[in-house]
Protein backbone atom coordinates (compact mmCIF):
# COMPACT_ATOMS: atom_id res chain seq x y z
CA UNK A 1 107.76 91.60 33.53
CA UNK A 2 108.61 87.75 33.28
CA UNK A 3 110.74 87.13 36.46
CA UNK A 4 111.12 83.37 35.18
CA UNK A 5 112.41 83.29 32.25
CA UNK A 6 113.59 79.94 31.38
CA UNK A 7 116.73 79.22 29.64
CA UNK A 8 114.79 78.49 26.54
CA UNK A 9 113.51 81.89 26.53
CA UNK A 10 116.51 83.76 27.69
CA UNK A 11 117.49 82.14 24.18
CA UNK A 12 121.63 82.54 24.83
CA UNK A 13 124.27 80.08 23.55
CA UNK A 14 126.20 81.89 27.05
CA UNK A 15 126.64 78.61 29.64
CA UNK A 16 124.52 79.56 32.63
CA UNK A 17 125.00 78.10 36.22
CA UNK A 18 122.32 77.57 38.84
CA UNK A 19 124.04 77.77 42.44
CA UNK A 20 122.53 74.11 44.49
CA UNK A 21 121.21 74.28 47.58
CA UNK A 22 124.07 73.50 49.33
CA UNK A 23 125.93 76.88 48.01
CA UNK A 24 129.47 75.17 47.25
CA UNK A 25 128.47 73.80 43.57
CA UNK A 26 126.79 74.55 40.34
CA UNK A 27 125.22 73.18 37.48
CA UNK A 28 124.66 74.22 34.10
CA UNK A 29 120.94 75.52 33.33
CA UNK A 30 119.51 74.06 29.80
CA UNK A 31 115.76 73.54 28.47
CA UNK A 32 112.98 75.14 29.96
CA UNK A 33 114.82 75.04 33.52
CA UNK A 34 114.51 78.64 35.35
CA UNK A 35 118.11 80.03 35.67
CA UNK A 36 117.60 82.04 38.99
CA UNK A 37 119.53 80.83 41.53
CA UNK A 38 119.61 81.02 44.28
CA UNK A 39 116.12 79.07 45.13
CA UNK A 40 114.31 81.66 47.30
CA UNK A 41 113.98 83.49 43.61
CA UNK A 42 112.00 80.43 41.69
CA UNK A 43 108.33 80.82 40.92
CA UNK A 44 107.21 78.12 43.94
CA UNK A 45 109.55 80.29 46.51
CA UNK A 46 107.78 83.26 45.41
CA UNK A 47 103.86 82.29 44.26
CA UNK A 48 104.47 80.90 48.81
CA UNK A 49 105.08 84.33 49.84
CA UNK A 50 101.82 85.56 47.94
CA UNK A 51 99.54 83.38 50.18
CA UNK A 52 101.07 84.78 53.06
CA UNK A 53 100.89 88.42 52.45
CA UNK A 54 98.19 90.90 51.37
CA UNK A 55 100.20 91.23 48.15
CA UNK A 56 97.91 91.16 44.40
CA UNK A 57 100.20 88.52 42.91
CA UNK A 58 103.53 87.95 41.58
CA UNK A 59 103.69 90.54 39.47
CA UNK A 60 106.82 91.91 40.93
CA UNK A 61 109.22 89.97 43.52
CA UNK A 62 109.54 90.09 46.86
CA UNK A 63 112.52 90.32 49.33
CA UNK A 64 114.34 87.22 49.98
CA UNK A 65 117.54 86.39 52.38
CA UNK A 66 120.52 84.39 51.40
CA UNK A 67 123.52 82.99 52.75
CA UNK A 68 126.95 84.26 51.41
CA UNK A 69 127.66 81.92 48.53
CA UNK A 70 131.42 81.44 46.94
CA UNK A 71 131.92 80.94 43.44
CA UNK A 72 132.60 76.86 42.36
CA UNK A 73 135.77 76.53 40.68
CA UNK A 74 135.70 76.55 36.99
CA UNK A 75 132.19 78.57 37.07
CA UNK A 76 131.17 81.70 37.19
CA UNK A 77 127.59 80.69 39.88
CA UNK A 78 126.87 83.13 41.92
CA UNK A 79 123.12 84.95 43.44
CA UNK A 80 121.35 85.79 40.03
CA UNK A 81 118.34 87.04 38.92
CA UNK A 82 116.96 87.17 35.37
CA UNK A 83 113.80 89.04 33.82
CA UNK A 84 112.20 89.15 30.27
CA UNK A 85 110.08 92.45 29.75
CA UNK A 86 106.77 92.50 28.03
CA UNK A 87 105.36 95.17 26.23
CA UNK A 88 102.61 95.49 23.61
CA UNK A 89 104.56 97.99 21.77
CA UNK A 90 107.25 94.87 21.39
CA UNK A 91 104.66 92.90 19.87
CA UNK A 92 104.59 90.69 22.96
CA UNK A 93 100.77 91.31 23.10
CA UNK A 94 97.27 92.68 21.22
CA UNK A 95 97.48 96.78 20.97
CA UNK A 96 94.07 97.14 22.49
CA UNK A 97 95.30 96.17 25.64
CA UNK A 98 96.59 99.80 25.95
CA UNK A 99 94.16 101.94 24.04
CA UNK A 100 90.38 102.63 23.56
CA UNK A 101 88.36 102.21 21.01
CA UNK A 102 89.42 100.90 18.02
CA UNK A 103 93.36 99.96 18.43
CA UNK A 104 95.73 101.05 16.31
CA UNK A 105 98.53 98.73 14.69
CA UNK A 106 102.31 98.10 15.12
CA UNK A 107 103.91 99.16 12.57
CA UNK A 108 107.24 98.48 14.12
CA UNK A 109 108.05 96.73 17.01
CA UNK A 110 110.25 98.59 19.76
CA UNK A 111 112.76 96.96 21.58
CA UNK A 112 114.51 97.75 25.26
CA UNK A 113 117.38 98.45 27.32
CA UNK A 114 117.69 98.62 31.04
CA UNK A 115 120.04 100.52 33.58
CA UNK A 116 120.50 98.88 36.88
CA UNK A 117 121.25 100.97 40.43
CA UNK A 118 122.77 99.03 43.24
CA UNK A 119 122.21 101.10 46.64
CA UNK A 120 122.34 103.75 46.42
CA UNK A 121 125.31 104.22 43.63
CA UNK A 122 124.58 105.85 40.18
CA UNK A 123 122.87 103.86 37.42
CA UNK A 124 124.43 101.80 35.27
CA UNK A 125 123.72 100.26 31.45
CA UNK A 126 122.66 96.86 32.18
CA UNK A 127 124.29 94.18 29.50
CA UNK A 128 121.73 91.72 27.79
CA UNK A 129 121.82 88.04 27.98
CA UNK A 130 120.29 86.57 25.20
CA UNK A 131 116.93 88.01 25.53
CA UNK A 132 116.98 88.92 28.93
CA UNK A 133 118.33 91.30 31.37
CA UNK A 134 119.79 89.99 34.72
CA UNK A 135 120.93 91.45 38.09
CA UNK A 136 123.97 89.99 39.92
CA UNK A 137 124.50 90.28 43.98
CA UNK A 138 127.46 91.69 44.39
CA UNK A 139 130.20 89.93 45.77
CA UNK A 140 132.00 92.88 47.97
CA UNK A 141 131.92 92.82 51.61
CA UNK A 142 129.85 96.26 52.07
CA UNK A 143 126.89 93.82 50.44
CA UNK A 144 126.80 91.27 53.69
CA UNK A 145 124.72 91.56 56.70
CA UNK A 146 122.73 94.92 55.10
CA UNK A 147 119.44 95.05 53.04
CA UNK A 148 120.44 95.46 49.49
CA UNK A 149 118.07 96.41 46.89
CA UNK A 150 118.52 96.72 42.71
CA UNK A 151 116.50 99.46 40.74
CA UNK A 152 115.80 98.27 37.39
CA UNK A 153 114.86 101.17 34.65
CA UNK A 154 113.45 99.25 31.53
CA UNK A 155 113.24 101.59 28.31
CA UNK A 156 110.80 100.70 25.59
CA UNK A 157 111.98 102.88 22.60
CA UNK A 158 111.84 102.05 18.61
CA UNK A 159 108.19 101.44 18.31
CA UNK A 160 106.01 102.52 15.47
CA UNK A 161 102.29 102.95 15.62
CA UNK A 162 99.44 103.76 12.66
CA UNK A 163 97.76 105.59 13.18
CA UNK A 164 100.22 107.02 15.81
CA UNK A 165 97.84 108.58 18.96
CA UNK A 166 97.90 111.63 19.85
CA UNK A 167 100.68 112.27 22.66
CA UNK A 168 102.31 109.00 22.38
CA UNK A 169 105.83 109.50 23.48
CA UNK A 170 108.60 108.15 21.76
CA UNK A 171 109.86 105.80 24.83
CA UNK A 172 108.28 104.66 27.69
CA UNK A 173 109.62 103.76 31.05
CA UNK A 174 109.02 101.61 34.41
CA UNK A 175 110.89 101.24 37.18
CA UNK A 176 111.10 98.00 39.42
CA UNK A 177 113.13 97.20 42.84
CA UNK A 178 114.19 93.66 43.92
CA UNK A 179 115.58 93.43 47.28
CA UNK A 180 117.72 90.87 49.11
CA UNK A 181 119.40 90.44 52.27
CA UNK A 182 122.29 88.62 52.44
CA UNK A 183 124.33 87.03 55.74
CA UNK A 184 128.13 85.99 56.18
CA UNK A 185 128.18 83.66 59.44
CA UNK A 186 126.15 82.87 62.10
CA UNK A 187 123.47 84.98 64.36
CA UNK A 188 125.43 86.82 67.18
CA UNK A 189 124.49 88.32 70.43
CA UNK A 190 125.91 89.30 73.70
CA UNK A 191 124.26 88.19 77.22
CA UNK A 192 124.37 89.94 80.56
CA UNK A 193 122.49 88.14 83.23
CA UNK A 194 120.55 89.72 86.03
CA UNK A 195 121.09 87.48 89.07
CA UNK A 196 119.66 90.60 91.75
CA UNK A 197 115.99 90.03 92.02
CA UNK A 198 112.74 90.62 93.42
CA UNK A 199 110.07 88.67 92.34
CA UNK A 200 109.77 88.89 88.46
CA UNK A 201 113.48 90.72 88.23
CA UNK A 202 115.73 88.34 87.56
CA UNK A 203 116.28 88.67 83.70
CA UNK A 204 119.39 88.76 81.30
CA UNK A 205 120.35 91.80 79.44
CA UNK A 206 120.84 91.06 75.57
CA UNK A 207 122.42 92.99 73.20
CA UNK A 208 124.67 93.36 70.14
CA UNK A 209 121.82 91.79 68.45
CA UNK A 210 123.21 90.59 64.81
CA UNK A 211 120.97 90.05 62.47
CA UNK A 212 118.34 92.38 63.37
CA UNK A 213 114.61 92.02 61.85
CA UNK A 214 113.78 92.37 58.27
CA UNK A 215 110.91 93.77 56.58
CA UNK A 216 109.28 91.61 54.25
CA UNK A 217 108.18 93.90 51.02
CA UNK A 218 107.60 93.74 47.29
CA UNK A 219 108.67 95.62 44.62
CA UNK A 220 111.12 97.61 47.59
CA UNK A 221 107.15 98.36 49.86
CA UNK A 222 105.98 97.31 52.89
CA UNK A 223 103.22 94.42 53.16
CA UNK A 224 100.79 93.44 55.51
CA UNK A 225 101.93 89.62 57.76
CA UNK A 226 98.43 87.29 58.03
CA UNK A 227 98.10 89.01 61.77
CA UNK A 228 97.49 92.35 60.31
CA UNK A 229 100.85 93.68 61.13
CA UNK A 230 104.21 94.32 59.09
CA UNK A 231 104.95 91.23 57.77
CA UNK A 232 108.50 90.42 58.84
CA UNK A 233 110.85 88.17 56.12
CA UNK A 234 112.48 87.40 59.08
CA UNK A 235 113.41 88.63 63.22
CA UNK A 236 115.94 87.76 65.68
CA UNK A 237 114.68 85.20 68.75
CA UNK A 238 116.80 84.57 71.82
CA UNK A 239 115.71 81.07 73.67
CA UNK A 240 117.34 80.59 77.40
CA UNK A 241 116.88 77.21 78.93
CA UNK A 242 118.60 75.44 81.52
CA UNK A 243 117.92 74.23 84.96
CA UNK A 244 118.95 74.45 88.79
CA UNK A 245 122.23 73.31 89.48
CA UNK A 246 123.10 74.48 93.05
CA UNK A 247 120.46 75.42 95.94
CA UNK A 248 121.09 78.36 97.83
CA UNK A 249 122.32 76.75 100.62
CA UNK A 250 125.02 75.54 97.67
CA UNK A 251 124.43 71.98 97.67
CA UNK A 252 124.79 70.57 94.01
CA UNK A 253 122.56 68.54 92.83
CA UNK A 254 123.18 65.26 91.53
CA UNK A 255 120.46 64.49 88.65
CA UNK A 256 119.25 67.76 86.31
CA UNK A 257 115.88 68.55 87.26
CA UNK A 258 113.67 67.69 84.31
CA UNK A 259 110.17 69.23 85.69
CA UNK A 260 109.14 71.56 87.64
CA UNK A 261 106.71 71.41 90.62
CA UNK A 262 103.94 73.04 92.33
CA UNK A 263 104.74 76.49 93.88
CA UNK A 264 108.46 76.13 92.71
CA UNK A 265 110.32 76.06 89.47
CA UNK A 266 113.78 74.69 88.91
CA UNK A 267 113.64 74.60 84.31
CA UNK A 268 113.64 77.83 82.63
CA UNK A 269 113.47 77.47 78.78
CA UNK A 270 111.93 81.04 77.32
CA UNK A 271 111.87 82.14 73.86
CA UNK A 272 111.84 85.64 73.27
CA UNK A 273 110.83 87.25 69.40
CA UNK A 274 113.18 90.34 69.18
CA UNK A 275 110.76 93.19 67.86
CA UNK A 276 111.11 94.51 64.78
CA UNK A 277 112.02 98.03 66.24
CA UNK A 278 115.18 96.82 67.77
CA UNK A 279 118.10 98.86 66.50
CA UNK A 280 121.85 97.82 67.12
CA UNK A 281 122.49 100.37 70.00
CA UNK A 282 119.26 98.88 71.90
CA UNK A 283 119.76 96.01 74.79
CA UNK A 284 116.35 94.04 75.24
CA UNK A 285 115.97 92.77 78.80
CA UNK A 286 114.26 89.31 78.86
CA UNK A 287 112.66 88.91 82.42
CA UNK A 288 113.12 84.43 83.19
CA UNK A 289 111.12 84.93 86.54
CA UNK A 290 107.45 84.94 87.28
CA UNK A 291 108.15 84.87 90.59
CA UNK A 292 108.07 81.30 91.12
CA UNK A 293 111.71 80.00 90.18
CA UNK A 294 114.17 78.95 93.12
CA UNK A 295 116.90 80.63 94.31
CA UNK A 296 120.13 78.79 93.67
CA UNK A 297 122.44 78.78 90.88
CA UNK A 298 121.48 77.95 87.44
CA UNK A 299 123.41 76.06 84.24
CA UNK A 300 121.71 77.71 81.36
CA UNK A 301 122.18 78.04 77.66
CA UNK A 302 121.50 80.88 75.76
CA UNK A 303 120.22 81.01 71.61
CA UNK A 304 120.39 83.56 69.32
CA UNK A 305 119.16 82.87 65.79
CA UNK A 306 116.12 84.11 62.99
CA UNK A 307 113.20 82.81 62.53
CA UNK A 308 110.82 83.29 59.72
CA UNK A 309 106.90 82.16 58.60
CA UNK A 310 108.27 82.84 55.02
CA UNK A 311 110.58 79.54 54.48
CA UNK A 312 110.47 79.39 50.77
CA UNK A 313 112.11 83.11 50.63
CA UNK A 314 114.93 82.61 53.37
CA UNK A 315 117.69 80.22 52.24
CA UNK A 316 120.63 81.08 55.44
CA UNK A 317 122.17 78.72 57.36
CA UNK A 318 121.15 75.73 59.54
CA UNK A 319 117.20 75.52 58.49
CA UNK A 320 115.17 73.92 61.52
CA UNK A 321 111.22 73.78 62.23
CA UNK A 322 110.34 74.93 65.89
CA UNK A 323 107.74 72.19 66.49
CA UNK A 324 106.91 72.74 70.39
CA UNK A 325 103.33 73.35 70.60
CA UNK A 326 104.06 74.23 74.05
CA UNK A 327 105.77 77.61 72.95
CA UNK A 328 102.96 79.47 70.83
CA UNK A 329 104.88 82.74 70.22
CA UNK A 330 107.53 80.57 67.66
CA UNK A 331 106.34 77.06 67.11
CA UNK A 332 105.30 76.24 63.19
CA UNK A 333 108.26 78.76 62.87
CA UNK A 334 111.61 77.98 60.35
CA UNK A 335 115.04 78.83 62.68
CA UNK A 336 118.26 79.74 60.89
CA UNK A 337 121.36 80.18 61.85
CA UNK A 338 121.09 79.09 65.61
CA UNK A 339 124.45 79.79 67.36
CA UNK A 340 124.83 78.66 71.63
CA UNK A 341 126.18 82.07 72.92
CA UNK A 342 126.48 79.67 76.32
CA UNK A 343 126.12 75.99 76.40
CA UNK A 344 124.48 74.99 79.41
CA UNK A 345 125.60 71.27 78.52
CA UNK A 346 129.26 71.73 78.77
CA UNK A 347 130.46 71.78 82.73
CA UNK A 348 132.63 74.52 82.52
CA UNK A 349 130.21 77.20 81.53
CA UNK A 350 129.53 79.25 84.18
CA UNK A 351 126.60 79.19 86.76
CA UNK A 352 123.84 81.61 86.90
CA UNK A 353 122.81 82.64 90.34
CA UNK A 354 119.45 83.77 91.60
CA UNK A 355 118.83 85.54 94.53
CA UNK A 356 115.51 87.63 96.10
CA UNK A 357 116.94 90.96 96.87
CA UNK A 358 115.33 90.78 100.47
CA UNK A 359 117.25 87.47 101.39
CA UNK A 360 120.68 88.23 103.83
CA UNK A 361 123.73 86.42 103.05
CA UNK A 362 123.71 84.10 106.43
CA UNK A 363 126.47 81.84 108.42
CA UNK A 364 124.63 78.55 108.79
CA UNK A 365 127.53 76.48 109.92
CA UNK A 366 131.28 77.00 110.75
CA UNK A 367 133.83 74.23 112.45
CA UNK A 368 137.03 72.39 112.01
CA UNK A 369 139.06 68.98 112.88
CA UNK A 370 141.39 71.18 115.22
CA UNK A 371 138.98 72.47 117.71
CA UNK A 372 141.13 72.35 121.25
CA UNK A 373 143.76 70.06 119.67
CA UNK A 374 146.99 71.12 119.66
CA UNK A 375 148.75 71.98 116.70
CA UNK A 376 152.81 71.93 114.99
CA UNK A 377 153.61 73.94 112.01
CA UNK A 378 152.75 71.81 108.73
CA UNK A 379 150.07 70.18 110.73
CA UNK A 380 146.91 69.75 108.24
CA UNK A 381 143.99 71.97 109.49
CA UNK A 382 140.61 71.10 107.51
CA UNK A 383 138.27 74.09 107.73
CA UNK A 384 134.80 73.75 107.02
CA UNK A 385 131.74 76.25 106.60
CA UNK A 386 128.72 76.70 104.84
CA UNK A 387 126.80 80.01 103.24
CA UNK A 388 123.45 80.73 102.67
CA UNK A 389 123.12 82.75 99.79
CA UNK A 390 123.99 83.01 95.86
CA UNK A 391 127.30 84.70 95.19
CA UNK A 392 130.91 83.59 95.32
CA UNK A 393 133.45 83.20 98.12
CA UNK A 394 137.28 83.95 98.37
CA UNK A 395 139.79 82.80 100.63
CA UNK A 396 142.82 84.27 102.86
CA UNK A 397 145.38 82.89 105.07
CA UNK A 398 146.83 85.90 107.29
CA UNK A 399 145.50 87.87 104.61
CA UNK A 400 146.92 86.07 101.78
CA UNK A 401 144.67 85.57 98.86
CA UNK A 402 144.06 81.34 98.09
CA UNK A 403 143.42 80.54 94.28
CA UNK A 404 141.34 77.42 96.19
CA UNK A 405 138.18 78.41 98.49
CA UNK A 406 135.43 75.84 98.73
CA UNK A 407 134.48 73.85 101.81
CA UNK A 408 135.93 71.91 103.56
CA UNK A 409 139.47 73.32 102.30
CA UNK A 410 142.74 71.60 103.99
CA UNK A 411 145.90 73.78 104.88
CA UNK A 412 149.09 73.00 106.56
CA UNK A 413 149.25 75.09 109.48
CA UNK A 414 152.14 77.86 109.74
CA UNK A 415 154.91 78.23 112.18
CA UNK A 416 154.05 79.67 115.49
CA UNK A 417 155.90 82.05 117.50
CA UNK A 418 156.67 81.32 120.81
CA UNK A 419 157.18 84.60 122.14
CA UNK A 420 157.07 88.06 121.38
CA UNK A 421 161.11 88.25 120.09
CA UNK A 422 160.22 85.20 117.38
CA UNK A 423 157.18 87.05 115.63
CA UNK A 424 158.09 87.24 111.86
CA UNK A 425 156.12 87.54 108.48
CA UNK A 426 155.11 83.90 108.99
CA UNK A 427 155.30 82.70 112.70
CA UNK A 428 152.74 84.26 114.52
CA UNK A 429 151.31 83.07 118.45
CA UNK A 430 147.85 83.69 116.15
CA UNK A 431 147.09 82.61 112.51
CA UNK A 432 143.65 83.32 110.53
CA UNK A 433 142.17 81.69 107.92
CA UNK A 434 139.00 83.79 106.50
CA UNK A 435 135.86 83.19 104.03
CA UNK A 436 134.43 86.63 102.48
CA UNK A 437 131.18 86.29 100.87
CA UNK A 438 129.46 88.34 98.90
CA UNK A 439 126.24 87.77 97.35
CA UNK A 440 124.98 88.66 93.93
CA UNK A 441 122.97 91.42 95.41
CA UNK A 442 126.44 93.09 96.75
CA UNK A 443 125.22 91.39 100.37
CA UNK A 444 128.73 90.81 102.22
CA UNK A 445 129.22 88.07 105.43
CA UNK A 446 132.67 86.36 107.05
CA UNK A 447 133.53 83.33 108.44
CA UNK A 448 136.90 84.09 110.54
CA UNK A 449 139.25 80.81 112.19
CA UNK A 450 141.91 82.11 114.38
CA UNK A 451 144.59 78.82 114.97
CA UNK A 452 147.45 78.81 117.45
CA UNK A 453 149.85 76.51 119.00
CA UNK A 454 146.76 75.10 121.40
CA UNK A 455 144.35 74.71 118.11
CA UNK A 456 141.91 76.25 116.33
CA UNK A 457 140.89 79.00 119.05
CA UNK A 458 138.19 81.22 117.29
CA UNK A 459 135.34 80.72 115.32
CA UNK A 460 132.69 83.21 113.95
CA UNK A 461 129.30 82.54 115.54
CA UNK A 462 126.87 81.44 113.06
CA UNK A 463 123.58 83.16 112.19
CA UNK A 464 120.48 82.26 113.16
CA UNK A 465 118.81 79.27 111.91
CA UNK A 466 115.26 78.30 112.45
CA UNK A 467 115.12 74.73 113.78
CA UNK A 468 111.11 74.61 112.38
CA UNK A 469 112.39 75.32 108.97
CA UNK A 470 115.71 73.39 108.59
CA UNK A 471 113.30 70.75 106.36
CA UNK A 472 113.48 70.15 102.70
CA UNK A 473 110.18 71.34 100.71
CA UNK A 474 111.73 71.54 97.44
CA UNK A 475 113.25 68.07 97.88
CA UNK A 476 110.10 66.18 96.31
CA UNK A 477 109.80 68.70 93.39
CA UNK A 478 113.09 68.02 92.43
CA UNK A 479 113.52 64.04 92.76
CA UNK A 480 109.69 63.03 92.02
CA UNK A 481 108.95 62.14 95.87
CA UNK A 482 106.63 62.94 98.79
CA UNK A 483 108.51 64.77 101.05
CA UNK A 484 106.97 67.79 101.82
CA UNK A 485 109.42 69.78 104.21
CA UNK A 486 110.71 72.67 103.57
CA UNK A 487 114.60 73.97 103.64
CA UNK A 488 114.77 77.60 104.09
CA UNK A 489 116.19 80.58 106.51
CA UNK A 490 114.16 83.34 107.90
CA UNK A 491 115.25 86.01 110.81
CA UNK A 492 113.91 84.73 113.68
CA UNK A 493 112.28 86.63 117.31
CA UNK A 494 114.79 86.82 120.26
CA UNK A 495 111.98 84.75 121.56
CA UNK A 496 113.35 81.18 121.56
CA UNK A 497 116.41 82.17 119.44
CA UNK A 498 119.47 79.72 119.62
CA UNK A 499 122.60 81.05 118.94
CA UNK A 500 124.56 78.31 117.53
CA UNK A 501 128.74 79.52 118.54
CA UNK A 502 131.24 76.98 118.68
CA UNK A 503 129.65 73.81 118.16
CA UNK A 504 127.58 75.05 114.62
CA UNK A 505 129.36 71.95 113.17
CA UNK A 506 126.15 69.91 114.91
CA UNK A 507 123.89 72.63 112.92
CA UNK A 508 126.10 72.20 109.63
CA UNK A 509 125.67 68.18 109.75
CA UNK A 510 122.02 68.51 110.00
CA UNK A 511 121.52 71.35 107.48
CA UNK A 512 124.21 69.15 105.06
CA UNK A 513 122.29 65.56 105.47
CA UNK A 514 118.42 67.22 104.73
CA UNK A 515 119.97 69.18 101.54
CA UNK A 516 121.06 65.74 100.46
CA UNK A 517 117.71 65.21 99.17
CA UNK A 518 118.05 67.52 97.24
C-alpha cells in the first residue's frame, strides 16, 4: 500500500487542499506534492516514528493526534488521508513475486475497490479519487477527544492469469486500520490540595484528567517505546510549582524565595507523568513533600498538559520542548496544550497552606491600644493578635460575624449600658470582640477581648512560647544571609514556663520584629 501518493499519482483533475500548519488555511496540492494533510501523516512524520518504535517499517501507518481543524472558506481542507494499492495481479509488479517456480503471466490486469468502517459503524463503499482511495476525519462532535480508527477493505478482483494456478480465487482481500486521535480545546484537570500533613503527606489530589494517555500503535496494534514498555503517542503530565508566601507564624514575605536551603525548602516545582492506566473515574494523588518543605502558606501554580517523545506524529495545540535537564522524568519531551488550572503569578489566587499534623494551633501574642483606658461609644478600639499555625481566621463582635478579620483590625466601640434597666441588643456594661482559628488540620484556638466603659478588660492568655526558640533559622535560607537562628514553637516543661497574660503584646513585638527577616 502507497500511503504517499503524490498528486501526480493520485492522477485527478479534482482540486485538492493541504490543511497548513496553522489549521485556519489551505492550499491547493499540484506536482509531485503529497496531499495528506494534516502533517503528522507525511512520509518524514511517519519514517520518525519508525526509529522510535520496534515497528519493521512503514509499511502501514501509525497513530497520530491532531487538533480540531475548521474548514477555510471557499475550500473543502479538512484531516485527509490518501493511499494507492499495489498488487501484482494489477500489473503493479513481476508475477513471481507471488508464486514458485516458474510464474505464470497476466493475462488481464485486475483492478480494486475499497469499503471504509469508521468506529465501529457498518462499512461503507469508499469513492475513488483519481487513482486513489482516501479516508476523511469526520467532522461530528462524537469524533473529538476519543481514539478514532478507519478499517480499510481493499478488493483486488478482475484479474486473469495463464496458466491460472490451481486454487487461485477470483478476488483477494486485505484489511488495514489507520488510527487518529483528535482534540477540541485545551488539557483540563481538577486540583484538590492536601494541606494536613505528616512528613511526606502533604500532596494535591488531581482528577478529571482530560486528555488521558494514548497508545501509540500501527496498523490499529500495540508497539514497543525505546524503554521496552508500551510506547505511548502521548500521556497527560501535571507540573506544580510555586513558592512560600506566608510563614506559619503568618508573616508575608516580601521577595519570592528563589532557592531553597539546607534542611528546609521554600520552591516546590514537581512534574508528575500521569500513567497510562489512568482512567477518567481515577484521582492520582501527587505527594509535593519529602519531608523537608516549610510550613507556611504557599502561592503555587498548577499544569496540566501532554507530552509526547513522538513530535512528528502529534500536531495539538501550543507545541513546547521541556528542556530542564534538572527534571529527567520529562525533559527532551514535546508539551501540548499546557493550560494554568491555578496561576501562582496572579495575587488573587489562593494560598496553599502546609501544616505537620502534630503542630497545635497556638496564641503567641494578644493586646490592644485600650488596655485600662477608658472608653465612649464610637471610640476606635485597635485589636491586635497573632496565630501560630496554617488555617484561616474569622471574626465576631458580640457574636456578629465581620467580613474583615486580619490583625490589627480597628472597630468603633459600641454603646455601653450603664445599668442593668439600659441593657439592649447593642449597649451592653460588656462587649467582645473574638478571633476563631482553625487550622488546616481541623486544630481550633480563640483569642477573646472583653471592652467596657473602663477599657479593654479581658484578654485571652497566650500560649506558651519558648524564649530559646523565638530566633529565626529559616531567615538566611530565605534572604541569602548568615543568620542561623531559628523561629519555631514547641510545648514547653512547667519547669521554667512563662505564662505570658496581659502584657503578650511585649511577646508579640519580639516574635513580629525576628519574623521580619523573614
Amino acid at each position: 500500500m502507497n500511503w504517499q501518493p503524490t498528486y501526480q499519482q493520485i492522477g485527478t483533475t479534482e482540486t485538492l487542499w493541504v490543511i497548513d500548519s496553522s489549521g485556519t488555511t489551505a492550499t491547493k496540492c499540484t506536482g509531485d506534492a503529497v496531499c495528506n494533510s494534516p502533517g503528522v501523516w507525511s512520509l518524514e512524520s511517519q519514517q520518525a516514528a519508525v526509529d522510535g518504535t520496534d515497528s519493521s517499517g512503514l509499511g502501514e501507518v501509525f497513530k497520530v493526534a491532531f487538533k480540531q481543524y475548521h474548514r477555510t472558506a471557499g475550500s473543502a481542507a479538512q484531516p485527509v488521508l490518501y493511499f494507492v494499492p499495489a498488487s501484482p495481479l494489477m500489473g503493479s509488479d513481476e508475477l513471481s513475486s507471488c508464486f514458485e517456480g516458474a510464474a505464470p503471466q497476466l493475462a488481464a490486469a485486475g483492478d480494486w475497490s475499497y469499503t471504509v468502517a469508521y468506529g465501529s459503524g457498518a462499512a461503507q463503499q469508499g469513492s475513488k479519487v483519481g487513482k486513489a482511495g482516501r479516508i476523511q476525519v469526520p467532522q461530528e462532535p462524537w469524533a473529538d477527544n476519543v481514539e478514532t480508527c478507519a478499517t480499510i477493505t481493499v478488493t483486488v478482483s478482475g484479474y486473469a492469469v495463464s496458466p491460472s494456478p490451481a486454487g487461485l480465487p477470483a478476488s483477494l482481500t486485505s484489511s488495514h486500520t489507520v488510527c487518529w486521535y483528535r482534540h477540541d480545546g485545551q488539557a483540563s484537570a481538577k486540583f484538590d490540595f492536601q494541606s494536613c500533613a505528616d512528613p511526606g503527606g502533604f500532596a494535591v489530589n488531581v482528577s478529571s484528567i482530560k486528555p488521558l494517555a494514548q497508545l501509540l500503535t500501527q496498523n490499529g496494534k500495540g508497539l514497543a517505546g525505546p524503554d521496552g514498555g508500551a510506547a505511548l503517542l502521548f500521556q497527560p503530565v501535571i507540573q506544580v510549582f510555586g513558592s512560600l508566601r506566608k510563614t506559619v507564624n503568618g508573616t508575608v514575605l516580601k521577595s519570592t524565595p528563589q532557592f531553597n536551603g539546607e534542611g528546609a525548602t521554600y520552591v516546590i516545582n514537581k512534574y508528575f507523568l500521569v500513567p497510562p492506566e489512568t482512567t477518567a473515574a481515577d484521582v492520582i494523588t501527587i505527594p509535593l513533600d519529602t519531608g523537608d518543605l516549610a510550613e507556611g502558606c504557599y502561592r503555587l501554580s498548577a499544569k496540566v498538559s501532554v507530552v509526547s517523545r513522538y513530535p512528528g506524529l502529534v500536531d495539538l495545540q501550543g507545541e513546547a520542548l521541556i528542556s530542564q535537564e534538572d527534571m529527567p522524568e520529562v525533559a527532551g519531551f514535546s508539551e501540548y496544550m499546557g493550560f494554568l488550572v491555578l496561576n501562582g503569578s496572579n495575587d488573587s489566587t489562593p494560598l496553599v497552606g502546609l501544616q505537620r499534623s502534630g503542630r497545635k494551633v497556638q496564641l503567641a501574642a494578644i493586646s490592644s491600644n485600650k488596655v485600662g483606658k477608658a472608653i465612649q461609644a464610637g471610640d476606635p478600639i485597635t485589636f491586635e493578635w497573632q496565630f501560630y499555625g496554617v488555617g484561616t481566621q474569622t471574626c465576631y463582635h458580640d457574636g456578629e460575624l465581620l467580613t474583615k478579620c486580619s490583625s490589627p483590625l480597628t472597630l468603633p466601640a459600641k454603646a455601653f449600658a450603664v445599668n442593668a434597666s439600659q441593657t439592649s441588643l447593642t449597649a451592653k456594661a460588656n462587649h467582645t470582640f473574638e478571633v476563631v482559628f482553625v487550622d488546616v488540620c481541623g486544630n481550633r484556638n480563640v483569642a477573646n477581648f472583653t471592652y467596657s466603659a473602663a477599657g479593654v478588660v479581658g484578654l485571652s492568655a497566650v500560649d506558651y512560647v519558648d524564649a530559646n526558640e523565638m530566633v529565626t533559622e529559616g531567615a538566611a535560607l530565605l534572604t541569602g544571609g548568615s543568620s542561623t537562628q531559628r523561629l519555631s514553637i514547641r510545648e514547653g516543661s512547667s519547669a521554667g514556663r512563662t505564662r505570658f497574660g496581659f502584657w503578650a503584646a511585649a511577646a508579640a513585638a519580639a516574635v513580629s520584629m525576628l519574623a521580619v527577616l523573614l
